[in-house]
C-alpha atoms as a PDB file:
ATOM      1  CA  UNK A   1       0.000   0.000   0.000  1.00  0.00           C
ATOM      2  CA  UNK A   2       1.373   3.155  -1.048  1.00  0.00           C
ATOM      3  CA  UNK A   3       1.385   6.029   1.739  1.00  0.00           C
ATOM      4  CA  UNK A   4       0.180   9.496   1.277  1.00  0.00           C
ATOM      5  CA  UNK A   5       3.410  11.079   0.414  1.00  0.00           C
ATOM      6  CA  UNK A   6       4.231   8.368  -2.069  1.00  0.00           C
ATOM      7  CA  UNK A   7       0.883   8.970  -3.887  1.00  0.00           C
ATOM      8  CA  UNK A   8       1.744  13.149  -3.966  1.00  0.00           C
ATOM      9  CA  UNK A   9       5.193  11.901  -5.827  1.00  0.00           C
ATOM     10  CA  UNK A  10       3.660   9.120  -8.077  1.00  0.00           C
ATOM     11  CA  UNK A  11       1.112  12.227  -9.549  1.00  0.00           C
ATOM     12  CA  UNK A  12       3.335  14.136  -9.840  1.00  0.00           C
ATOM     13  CA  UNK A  13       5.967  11.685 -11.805  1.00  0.00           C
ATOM     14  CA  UNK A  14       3.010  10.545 -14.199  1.00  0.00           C
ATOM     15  CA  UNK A  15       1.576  14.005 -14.973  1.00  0.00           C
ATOM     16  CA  UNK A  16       5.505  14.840 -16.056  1.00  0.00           C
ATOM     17  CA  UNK A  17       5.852  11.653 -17.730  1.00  0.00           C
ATOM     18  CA  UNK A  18       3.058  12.646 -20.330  1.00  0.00           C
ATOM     19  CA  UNK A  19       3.979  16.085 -20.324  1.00  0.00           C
ATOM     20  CA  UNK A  20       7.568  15.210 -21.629  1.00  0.00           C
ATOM     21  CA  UNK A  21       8.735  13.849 -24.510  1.00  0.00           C
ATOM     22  CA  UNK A  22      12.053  11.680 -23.884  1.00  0.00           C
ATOM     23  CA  UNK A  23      14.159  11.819 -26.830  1.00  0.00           C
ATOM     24  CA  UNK A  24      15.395   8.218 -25.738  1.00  0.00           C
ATOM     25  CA  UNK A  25      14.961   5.020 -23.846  1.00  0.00           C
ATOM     26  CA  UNK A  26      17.509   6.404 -21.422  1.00  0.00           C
ATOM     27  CA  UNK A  27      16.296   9.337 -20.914  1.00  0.00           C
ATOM     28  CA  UNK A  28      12.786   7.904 -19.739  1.00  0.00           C
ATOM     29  CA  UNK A  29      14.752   5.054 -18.133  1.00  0.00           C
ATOM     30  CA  UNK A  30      16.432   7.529 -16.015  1.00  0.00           C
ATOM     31  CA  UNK A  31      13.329   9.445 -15.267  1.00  0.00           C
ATOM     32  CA  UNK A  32      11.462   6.269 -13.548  1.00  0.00           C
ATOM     33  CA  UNK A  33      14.687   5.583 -12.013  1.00  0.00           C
ATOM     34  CA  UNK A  34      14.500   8.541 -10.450  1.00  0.00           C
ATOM     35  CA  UNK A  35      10.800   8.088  -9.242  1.00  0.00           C
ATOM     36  CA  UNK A  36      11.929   4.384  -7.900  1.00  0.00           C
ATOM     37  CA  UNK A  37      14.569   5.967  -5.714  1.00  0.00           C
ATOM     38  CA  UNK A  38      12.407   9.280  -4.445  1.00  0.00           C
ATOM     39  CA  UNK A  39       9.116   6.236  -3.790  1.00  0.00           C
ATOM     40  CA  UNK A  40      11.338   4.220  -2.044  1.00  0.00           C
ATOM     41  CA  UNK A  41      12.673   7.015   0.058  1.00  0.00           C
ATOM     42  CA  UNK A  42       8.945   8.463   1.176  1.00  0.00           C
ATOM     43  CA  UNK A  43       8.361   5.217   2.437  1.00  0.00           C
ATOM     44  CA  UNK A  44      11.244   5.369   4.291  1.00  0.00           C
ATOM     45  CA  UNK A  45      10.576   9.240   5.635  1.00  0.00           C
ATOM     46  CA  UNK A  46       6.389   7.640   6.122  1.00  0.00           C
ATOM     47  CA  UNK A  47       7.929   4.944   8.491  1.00  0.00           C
ATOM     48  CA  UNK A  48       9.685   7.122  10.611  1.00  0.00           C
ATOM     49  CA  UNK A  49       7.585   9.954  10.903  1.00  0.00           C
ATOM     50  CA  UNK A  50       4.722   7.370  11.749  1.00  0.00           C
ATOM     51  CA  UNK A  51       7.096   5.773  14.598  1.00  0.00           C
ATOM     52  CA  UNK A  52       7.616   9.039  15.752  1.00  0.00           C
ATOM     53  CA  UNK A  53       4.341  10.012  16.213  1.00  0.00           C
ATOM     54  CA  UNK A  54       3.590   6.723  17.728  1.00  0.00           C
ATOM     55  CA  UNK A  55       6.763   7.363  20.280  1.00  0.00           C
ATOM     56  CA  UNK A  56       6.201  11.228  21.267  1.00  0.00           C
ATOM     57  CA  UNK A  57       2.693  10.287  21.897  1.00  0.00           C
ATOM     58  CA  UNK A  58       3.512   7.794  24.464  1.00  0.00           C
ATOM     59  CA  UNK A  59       6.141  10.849  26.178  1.00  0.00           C
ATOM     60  CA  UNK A  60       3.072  12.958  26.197  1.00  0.00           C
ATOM     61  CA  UNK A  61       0.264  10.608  27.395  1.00  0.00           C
ATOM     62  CA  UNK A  62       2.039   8.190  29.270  1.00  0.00           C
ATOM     63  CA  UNK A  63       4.273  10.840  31.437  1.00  0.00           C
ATOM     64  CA  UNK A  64       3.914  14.482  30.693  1.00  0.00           C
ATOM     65  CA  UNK A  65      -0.160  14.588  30.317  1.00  0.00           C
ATOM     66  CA  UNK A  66      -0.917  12.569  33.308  1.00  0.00           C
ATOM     67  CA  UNK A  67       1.364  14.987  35.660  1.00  0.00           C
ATOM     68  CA  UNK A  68       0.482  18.239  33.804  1.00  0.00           C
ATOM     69  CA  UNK A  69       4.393  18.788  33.220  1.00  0.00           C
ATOM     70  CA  UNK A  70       5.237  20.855  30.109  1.00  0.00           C
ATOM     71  CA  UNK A  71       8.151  21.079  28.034  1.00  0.00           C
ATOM     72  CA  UNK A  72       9.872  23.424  25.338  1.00  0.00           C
ATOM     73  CA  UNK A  73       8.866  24.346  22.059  1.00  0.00           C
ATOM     74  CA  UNK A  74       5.439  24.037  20.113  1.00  0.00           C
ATOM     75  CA  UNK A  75       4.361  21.379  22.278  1.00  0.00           C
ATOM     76  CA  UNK A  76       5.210  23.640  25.248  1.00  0.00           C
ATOM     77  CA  UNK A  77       3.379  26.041  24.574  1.00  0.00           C
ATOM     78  CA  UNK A  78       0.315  23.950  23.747  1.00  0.00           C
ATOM     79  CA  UNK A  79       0.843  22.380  27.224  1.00  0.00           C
ATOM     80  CA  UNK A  80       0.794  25.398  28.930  1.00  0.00           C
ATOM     81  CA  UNK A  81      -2.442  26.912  26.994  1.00  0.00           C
ATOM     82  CA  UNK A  82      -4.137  23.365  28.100  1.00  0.00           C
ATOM     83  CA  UNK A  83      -2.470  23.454  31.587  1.00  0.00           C
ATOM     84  CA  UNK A  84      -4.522  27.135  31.883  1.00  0.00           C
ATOM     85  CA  UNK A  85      -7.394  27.070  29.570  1.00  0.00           C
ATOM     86  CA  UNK A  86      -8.518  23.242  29.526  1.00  0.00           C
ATOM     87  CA  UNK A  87      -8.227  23.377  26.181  1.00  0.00           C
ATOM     88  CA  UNK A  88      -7.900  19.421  24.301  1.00  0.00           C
ATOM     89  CA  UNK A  89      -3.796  19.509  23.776  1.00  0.00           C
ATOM     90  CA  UNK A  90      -4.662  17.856  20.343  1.00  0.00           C
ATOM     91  CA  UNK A  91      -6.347  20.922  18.768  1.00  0.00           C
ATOM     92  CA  UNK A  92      -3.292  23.180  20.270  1.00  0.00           C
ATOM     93  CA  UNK A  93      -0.999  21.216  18.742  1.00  0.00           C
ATOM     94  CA  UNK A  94      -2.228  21.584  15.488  1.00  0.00           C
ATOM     95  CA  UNK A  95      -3.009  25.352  16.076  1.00  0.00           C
ATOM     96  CA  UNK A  96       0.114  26.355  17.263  1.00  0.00           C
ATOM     97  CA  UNK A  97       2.238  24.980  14.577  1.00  0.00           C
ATOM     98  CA  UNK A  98       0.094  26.521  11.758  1.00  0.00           C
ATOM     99  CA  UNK A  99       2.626  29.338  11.698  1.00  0.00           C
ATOM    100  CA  UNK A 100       5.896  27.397  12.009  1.00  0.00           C
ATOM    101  CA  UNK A 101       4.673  25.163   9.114  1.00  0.00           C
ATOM    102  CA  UNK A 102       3.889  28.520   6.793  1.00  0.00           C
ATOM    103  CA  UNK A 103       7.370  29.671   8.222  1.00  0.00           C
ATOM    104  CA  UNK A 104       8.960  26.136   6.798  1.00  0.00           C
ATOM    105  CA  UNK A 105       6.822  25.958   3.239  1.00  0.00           C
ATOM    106  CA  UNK A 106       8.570  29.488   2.476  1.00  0.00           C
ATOM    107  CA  UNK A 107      11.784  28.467   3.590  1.00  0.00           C
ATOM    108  CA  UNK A 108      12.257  24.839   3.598  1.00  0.00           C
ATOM    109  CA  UNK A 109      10.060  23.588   0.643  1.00  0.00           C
ATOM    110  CA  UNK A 110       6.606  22.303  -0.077  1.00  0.00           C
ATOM    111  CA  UNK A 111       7.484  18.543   0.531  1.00  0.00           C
ATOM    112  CA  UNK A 112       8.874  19.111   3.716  1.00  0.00           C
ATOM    113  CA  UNK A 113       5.902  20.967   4.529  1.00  0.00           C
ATOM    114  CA  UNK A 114       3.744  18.025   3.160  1.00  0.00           C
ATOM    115  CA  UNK A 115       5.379  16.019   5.679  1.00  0.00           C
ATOM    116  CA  UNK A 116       5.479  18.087   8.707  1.00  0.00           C
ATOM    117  CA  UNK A 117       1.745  18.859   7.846  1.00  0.00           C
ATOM    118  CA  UNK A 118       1.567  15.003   8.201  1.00  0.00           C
ATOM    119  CA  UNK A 119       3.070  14.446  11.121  1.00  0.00           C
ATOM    120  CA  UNK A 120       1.787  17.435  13.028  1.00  0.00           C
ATOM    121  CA  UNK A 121      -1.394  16.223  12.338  1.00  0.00           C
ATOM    122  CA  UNK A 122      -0.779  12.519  13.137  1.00  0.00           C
ATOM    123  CA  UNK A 123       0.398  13.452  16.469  1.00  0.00           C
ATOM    124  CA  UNK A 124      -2.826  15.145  17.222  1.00  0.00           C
ATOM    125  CA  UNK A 125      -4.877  12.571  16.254  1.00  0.00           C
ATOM    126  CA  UNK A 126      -2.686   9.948  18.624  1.00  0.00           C
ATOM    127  CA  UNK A 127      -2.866  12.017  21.579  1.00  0.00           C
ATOM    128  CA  UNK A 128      -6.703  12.006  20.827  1.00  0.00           C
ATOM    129  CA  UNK A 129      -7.673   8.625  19.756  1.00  0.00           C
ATOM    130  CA  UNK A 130      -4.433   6.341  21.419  1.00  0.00           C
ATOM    131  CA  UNK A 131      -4.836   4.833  24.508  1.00  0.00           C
ATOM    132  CA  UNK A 132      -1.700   4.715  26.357  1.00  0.00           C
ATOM    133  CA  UNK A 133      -0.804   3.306  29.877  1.00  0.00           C
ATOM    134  CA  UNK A 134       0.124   6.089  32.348  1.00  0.00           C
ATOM    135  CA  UNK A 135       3.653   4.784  33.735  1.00  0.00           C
ATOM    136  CA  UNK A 136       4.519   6.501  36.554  1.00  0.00           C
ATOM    137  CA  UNK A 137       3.385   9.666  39.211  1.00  0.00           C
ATOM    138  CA  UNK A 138       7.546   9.730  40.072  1.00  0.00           C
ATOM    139  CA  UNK A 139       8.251  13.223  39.145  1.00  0.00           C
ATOM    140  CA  UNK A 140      11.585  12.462  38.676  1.00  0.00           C
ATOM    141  CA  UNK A 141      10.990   9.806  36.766  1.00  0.00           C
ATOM    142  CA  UNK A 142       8.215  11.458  34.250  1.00  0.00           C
ATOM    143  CA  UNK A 143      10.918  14.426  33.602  1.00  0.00           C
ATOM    144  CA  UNK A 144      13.307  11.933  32.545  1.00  0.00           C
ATOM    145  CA  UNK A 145      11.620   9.307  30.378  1.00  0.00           C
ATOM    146  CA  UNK A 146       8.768  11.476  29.567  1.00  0.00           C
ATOM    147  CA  UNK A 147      11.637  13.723  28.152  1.00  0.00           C
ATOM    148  CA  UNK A 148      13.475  10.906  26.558  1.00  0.00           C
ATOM    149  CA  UNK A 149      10.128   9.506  24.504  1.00  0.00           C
ATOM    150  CA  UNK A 150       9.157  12.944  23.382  1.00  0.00           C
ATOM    151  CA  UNK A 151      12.811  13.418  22.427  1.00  0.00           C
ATOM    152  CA  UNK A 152      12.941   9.909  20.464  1.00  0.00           C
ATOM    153  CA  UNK A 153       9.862  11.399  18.521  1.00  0.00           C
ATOM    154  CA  UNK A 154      10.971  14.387  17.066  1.00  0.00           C
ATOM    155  CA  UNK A 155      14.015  12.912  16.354  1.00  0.00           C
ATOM    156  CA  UNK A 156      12.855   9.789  14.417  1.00  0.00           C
ATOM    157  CA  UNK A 157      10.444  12.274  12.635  1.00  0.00           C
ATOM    158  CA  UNK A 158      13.736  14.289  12.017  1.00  0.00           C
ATOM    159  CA  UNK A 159      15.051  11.770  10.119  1.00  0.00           C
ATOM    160  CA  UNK A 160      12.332  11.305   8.330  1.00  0.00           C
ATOM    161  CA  UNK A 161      12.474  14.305   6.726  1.00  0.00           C
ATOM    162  CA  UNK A 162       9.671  16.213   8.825  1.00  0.00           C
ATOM    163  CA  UNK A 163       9.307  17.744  12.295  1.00  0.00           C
ATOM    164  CA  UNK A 164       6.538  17.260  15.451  1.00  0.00           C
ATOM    165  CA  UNK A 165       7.744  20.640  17.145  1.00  0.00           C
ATOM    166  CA  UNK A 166       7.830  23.628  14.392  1.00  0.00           C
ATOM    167  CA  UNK A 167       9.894  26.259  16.808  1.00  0.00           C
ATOM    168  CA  UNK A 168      13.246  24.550  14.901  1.00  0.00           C
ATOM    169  CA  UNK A 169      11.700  26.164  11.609  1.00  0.00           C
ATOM    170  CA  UNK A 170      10.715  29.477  13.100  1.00  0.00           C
ATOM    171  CA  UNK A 171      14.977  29.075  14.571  1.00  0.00           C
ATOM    172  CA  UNK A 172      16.086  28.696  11.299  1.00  0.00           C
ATOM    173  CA  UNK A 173      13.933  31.360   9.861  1.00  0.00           C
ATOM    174  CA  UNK A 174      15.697  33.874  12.211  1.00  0.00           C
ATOM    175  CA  UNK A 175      19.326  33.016  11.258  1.00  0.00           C
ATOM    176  CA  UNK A 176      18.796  33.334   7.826  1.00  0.00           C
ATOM    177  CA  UNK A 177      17.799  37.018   8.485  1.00  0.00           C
ATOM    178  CA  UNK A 178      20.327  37.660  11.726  1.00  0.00           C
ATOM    179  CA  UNK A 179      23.335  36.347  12.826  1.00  0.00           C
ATOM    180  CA  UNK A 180      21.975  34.552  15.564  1.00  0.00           C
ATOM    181  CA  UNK A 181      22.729  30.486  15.258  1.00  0.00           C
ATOM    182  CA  UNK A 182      19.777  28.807  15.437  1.00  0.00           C
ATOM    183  CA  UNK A 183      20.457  26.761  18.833  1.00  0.00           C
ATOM    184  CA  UNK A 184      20.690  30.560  20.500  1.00  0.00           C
ATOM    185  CA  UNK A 185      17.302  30.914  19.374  1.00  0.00           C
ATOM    186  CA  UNK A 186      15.564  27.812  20.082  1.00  0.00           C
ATOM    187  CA  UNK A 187      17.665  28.095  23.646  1.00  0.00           C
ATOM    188  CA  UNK A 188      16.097  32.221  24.014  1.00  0.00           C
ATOM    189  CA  UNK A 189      12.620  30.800  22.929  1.00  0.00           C
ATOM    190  CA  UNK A 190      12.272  28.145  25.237  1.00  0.00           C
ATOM    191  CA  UNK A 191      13.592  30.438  27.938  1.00  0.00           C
ATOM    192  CA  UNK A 192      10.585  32.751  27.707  1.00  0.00           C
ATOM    193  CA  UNK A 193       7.999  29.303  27.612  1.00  0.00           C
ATOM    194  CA  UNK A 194       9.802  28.085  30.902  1.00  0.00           C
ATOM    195  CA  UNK A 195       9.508  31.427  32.483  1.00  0.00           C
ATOM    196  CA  UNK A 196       6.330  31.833  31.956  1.00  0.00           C
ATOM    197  CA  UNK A 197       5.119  28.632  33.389  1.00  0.00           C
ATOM    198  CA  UNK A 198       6.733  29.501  36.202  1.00  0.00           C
ATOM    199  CA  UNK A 199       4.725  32.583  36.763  1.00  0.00           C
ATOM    200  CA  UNK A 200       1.600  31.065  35.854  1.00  0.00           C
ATOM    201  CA  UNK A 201       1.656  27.135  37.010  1.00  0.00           C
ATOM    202  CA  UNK A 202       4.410  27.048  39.403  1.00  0.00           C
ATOM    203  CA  UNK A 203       8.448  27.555  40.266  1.00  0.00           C
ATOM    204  CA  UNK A 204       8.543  23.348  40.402  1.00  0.00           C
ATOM    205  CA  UNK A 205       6.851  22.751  37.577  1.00  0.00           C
ATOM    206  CA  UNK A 206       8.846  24.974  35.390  1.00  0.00           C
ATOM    207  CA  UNK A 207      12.077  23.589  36.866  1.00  0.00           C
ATOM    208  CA  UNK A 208      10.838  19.756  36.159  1.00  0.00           C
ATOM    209  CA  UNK A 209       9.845  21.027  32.437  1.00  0.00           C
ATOM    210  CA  UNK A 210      13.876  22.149  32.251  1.00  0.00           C
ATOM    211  CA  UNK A 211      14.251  18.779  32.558  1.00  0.00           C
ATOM    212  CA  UNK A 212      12.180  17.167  30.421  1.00  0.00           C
ATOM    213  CA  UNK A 213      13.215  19.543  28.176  1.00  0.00           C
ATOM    214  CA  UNK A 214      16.951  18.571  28.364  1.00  0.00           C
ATOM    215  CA  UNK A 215      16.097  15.040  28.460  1.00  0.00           C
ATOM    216  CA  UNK A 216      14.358  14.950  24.914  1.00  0.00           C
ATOM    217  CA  UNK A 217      16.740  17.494  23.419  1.00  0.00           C
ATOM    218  CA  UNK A 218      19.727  14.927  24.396  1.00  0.00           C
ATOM    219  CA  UNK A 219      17.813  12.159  23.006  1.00  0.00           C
ATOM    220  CA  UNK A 220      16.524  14.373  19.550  1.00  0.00           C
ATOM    221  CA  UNK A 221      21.021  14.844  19.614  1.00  0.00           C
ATOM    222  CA  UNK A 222      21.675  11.332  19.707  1.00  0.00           C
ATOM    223  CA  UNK A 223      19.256  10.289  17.014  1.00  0.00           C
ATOM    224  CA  UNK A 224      19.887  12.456  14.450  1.00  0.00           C
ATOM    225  CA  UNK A 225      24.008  12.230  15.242  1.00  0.00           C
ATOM    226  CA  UNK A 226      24.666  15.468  16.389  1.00  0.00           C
ATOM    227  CA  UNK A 227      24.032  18.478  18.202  1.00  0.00           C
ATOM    228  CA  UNK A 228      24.948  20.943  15.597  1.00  0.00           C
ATOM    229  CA  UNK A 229      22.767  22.406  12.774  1.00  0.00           C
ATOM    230  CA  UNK A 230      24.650  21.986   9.781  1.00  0.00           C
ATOM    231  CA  UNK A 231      25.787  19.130   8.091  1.00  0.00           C
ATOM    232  CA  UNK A 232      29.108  19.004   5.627  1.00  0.00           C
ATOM    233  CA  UNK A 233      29.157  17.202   3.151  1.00  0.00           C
ATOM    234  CA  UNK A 234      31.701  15.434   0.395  1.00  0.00           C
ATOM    235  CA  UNK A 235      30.754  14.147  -2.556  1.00  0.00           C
ATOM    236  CA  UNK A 236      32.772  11.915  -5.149  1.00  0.00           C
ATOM    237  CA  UNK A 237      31.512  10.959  -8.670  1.00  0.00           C
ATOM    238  CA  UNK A 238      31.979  10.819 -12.222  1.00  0.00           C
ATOM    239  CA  UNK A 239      28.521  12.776 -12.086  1.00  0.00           C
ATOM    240  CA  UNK A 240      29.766  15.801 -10.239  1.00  0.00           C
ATOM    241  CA  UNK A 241      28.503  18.489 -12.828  1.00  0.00           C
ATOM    242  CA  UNK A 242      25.209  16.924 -12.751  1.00  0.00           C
ATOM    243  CA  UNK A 243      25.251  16.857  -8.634  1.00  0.00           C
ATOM    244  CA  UNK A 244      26.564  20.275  -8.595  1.00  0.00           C
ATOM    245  CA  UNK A 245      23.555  21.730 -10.491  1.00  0.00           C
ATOM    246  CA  UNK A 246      21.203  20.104  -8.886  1.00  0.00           C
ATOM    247  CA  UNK A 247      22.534  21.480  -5.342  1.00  0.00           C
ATOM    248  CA  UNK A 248      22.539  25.022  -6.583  1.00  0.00           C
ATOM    249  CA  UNK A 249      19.377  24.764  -8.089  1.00  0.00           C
ATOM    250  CA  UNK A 250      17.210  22.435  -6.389  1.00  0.00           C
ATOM    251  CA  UNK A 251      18.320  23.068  -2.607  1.00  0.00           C
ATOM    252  CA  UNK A 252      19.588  26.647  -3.018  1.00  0.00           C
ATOM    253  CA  UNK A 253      22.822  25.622  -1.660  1.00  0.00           C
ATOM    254  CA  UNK A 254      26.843  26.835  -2.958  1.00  0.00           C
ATOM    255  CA  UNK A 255      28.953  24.209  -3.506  1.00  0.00           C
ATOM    256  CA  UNK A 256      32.872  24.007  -3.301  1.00  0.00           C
ATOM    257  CA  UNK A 257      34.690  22.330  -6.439  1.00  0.00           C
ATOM    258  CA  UNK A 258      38.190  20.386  -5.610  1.00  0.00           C
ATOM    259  CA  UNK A 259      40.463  19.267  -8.572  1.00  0.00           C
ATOM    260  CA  UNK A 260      41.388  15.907  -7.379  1.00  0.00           C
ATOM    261  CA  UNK A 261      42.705  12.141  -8.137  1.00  0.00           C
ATOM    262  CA  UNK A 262      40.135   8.668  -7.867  1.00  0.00           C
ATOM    263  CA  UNK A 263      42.146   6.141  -7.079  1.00  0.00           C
ATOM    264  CA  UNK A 264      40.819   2.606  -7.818  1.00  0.00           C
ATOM    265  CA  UNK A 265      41.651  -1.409  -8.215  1.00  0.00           C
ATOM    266  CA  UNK A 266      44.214  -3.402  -7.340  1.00  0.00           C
ATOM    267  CA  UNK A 267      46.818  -1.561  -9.538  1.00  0.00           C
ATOM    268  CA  UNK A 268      46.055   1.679  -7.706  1.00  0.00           C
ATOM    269  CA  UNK A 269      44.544   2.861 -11.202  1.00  0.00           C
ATOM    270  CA  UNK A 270      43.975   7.138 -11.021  1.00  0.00           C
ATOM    271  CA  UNK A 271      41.889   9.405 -12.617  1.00  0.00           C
ATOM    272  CA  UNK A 272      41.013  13.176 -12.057  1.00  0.00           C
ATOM    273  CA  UNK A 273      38.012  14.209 -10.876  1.00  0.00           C
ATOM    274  CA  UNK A 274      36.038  16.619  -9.041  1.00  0.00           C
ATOM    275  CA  UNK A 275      34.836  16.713  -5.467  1.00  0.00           C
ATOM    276  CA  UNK A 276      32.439  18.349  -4.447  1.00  0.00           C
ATOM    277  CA  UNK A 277      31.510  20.024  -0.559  1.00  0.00           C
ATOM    278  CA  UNK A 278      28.421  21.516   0.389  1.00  0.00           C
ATOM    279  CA  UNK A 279      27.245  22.701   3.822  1.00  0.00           C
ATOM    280  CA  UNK A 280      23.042  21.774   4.725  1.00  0.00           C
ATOM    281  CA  UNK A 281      21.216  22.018   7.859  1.00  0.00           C
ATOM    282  CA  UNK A 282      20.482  18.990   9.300  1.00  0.00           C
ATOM    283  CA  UNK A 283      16.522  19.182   7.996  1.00  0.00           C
ATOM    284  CA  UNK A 284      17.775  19.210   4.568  1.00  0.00           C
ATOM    285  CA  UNK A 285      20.272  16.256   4.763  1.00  0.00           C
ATOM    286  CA  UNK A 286      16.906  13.511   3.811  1.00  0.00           C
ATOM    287  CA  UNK A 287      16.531  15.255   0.314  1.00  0.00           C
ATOM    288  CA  UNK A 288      20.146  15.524  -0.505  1.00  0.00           C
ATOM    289  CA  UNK A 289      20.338  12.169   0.029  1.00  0.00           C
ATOM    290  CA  UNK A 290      17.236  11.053  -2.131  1.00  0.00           C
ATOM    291  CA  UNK A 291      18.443  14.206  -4.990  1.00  0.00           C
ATOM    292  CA  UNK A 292      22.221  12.313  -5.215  1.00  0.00           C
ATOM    293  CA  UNK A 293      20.925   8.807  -5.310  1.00  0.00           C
ATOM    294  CA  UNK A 294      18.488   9.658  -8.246  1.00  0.00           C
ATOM    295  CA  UNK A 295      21.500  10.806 -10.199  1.00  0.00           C
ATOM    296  CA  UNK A 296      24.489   8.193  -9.145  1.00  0.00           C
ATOM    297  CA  UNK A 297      23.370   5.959  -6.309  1.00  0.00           C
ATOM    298  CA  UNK A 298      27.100   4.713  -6.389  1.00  0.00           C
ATOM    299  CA  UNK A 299      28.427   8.161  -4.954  1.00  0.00           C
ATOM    300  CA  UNK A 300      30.928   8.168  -2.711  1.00  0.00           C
ATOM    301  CA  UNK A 301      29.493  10.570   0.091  1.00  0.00           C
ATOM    302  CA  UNK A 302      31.102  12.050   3.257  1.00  0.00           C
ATOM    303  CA  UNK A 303      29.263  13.737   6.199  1.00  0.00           C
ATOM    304  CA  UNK A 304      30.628  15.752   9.084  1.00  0.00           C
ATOM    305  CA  UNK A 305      28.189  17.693  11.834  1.00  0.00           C
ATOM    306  CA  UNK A 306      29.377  21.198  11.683  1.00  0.00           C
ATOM    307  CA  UNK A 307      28.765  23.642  14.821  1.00  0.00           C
ATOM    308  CA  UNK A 308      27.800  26.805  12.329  1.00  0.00           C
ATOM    309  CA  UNK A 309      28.912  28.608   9.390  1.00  0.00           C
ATOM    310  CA  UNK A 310      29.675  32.286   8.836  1.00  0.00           C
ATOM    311  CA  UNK A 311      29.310  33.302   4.881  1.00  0.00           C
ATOM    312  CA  UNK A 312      29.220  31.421   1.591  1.00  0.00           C
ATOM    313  CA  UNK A 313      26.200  29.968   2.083  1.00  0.00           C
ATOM    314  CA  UNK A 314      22.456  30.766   0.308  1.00  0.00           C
ATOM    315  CA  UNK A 315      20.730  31.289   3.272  1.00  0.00           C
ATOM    316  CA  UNK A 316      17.809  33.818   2.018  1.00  0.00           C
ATOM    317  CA  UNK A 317      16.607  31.355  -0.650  1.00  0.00           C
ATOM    318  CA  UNK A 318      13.591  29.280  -0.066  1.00  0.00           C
ATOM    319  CA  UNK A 319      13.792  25.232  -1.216  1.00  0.00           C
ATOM    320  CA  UNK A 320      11.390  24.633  -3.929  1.00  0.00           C
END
């Protein structure tokens, strides 16, 4: 069965497909290639994001609901408006993040969007419809693990290409207009939530949502390998031209060209060749991926976290 996102891709393949005339085999050989790949992929990106959802929603209704504990973010903030107003944390969730998801369709692209939408919504639904065992009253104990399955969430839905909490998009909204990095931001933003619960619930509670807070951004770190928002990245193959366009045009991105030597085989055989190195924040790392595989899926590819960059990169120009 072929999940939402897949469908969005498959339309859109098939309505190209007759709107193209391939001047080859190859050519149209290529093109389906390249659907195969970017299919397989949103079933990939589906899986996670739907484990996430399943995951965070256990952190919220297993520990954090039960105890009325909050914690940073977009999901913060709709646990403080239900914490004060009684209002279902479902419909929050989804009402708070309408603005962060505009914020990432202008700056991120439309199918990141789609799949934020997606999982944004999903995790409304769970925390509606799910029934989930509440695990412990141990305050202690909810900060921690409540922190740690809301943390394992985001991040699997990270990986997947989409986000459950859209304050990360608003973040890197910011510092593409300042020179603020965006884990100064996110740290100032949640600042201001935690504050404020302490004036309005209680000094404990907003010391306990600290916690929780540190708890799931330590697990969101570990799952996505890394702390830091960018992503460097090395790429070898005989397709590098091809590659390179695709990274300036498609993610909005500058790319570094090295002259350099492939060395192959058991006689050590050399060839030139260029390498390429391109700097991406961490949300943008999924597509990359999928973009480099449609075009070589042998590519040789490299990836170091970077803590932030100053210059050379196109950081006003929205992903299409």
């Amino acid at each position: 069965m072929e999940n939402p996102i897949q469908n969005i891709i498959k339309e859109t393949f098939e309505k190209n497909l007759l709107d193209n005339n391939f001047k080859s085999k190859y050519q149209r050989a290529k093109y389906l290639y390249r659907y195969k790949v970017l299919s397989q992929r949103a079933l990939k990106d589906f899986l996670l994001i739907t484990a996430g959802i399943f995951c965070a929603g256990f952190g919220l209704k297993g520990f954090l609901l039960p105890n009325k504990f909050i914690d940073g973010g977009a999901t913060g903030i709709s646990l403080l408006i239900s914490a004060i107003t009684k209002w279902p944390v479902s419909v929050l969730l989804i009402l708070v993040n309408i603005p962060f998801v505009i914020v990432g369709f202008k700056q991120i692209g439309k199918w990141f969007s789609v799949k934020t939408i997606f999982a944004i919504i999903g995790l409304a639904l769970c925390v509606s419809f799910v029934r989930y065992p509440v695990i412990t009253s141990d305050k202690l104990l909810v900060a921690v693990f409540g922190g740690f399955f809301l943390g394992a969430g985001i991040g699997l839905a990270v990986r997947g290409g989409g986000v459950l909490d859209g304050t990360e998009l608003l973040a890197i909204y910011i510092s593409r207009k300042t020179a603020a990095s965006v884990g100064d931001i996110i740290l100032v933003f949640n600042v201001i939530i935690f504050s404020v619960a302490a004036y309005l619930l209680s000094i404990e509670t907003a010391l306990y949502s600290i916690l929780i807070y540190l708890s799931a951004s330590k697990t969101v770190d570990f799952l996505i390998e890394g702390i830091e928002e960018y992503t460097g990245i090395t790429i070898v193959s005989p397709k590098s031209e091809e590659i390179g366009a695709m990274i300036t045009e498609k993610l909005g991105r500058g790319i570094t060209v090295y002259r350099g030597t492939h060395g192959y085989g058991k006689r050590g055989h050399v060839s030139d060749i260029n390498i390429l190195f391109t700097v991406v924040t961490r949300l943008e790392v999924s597509r990359l991926q999928a973009e480099v595989a449609a075009i070589d899926p042998h590519a040789f590819m490299v990836m170091q976290s970077l803590k932030d960059t100053k210059g050379g990169m196109i950081k006003k120009r929205p992903l299409k």
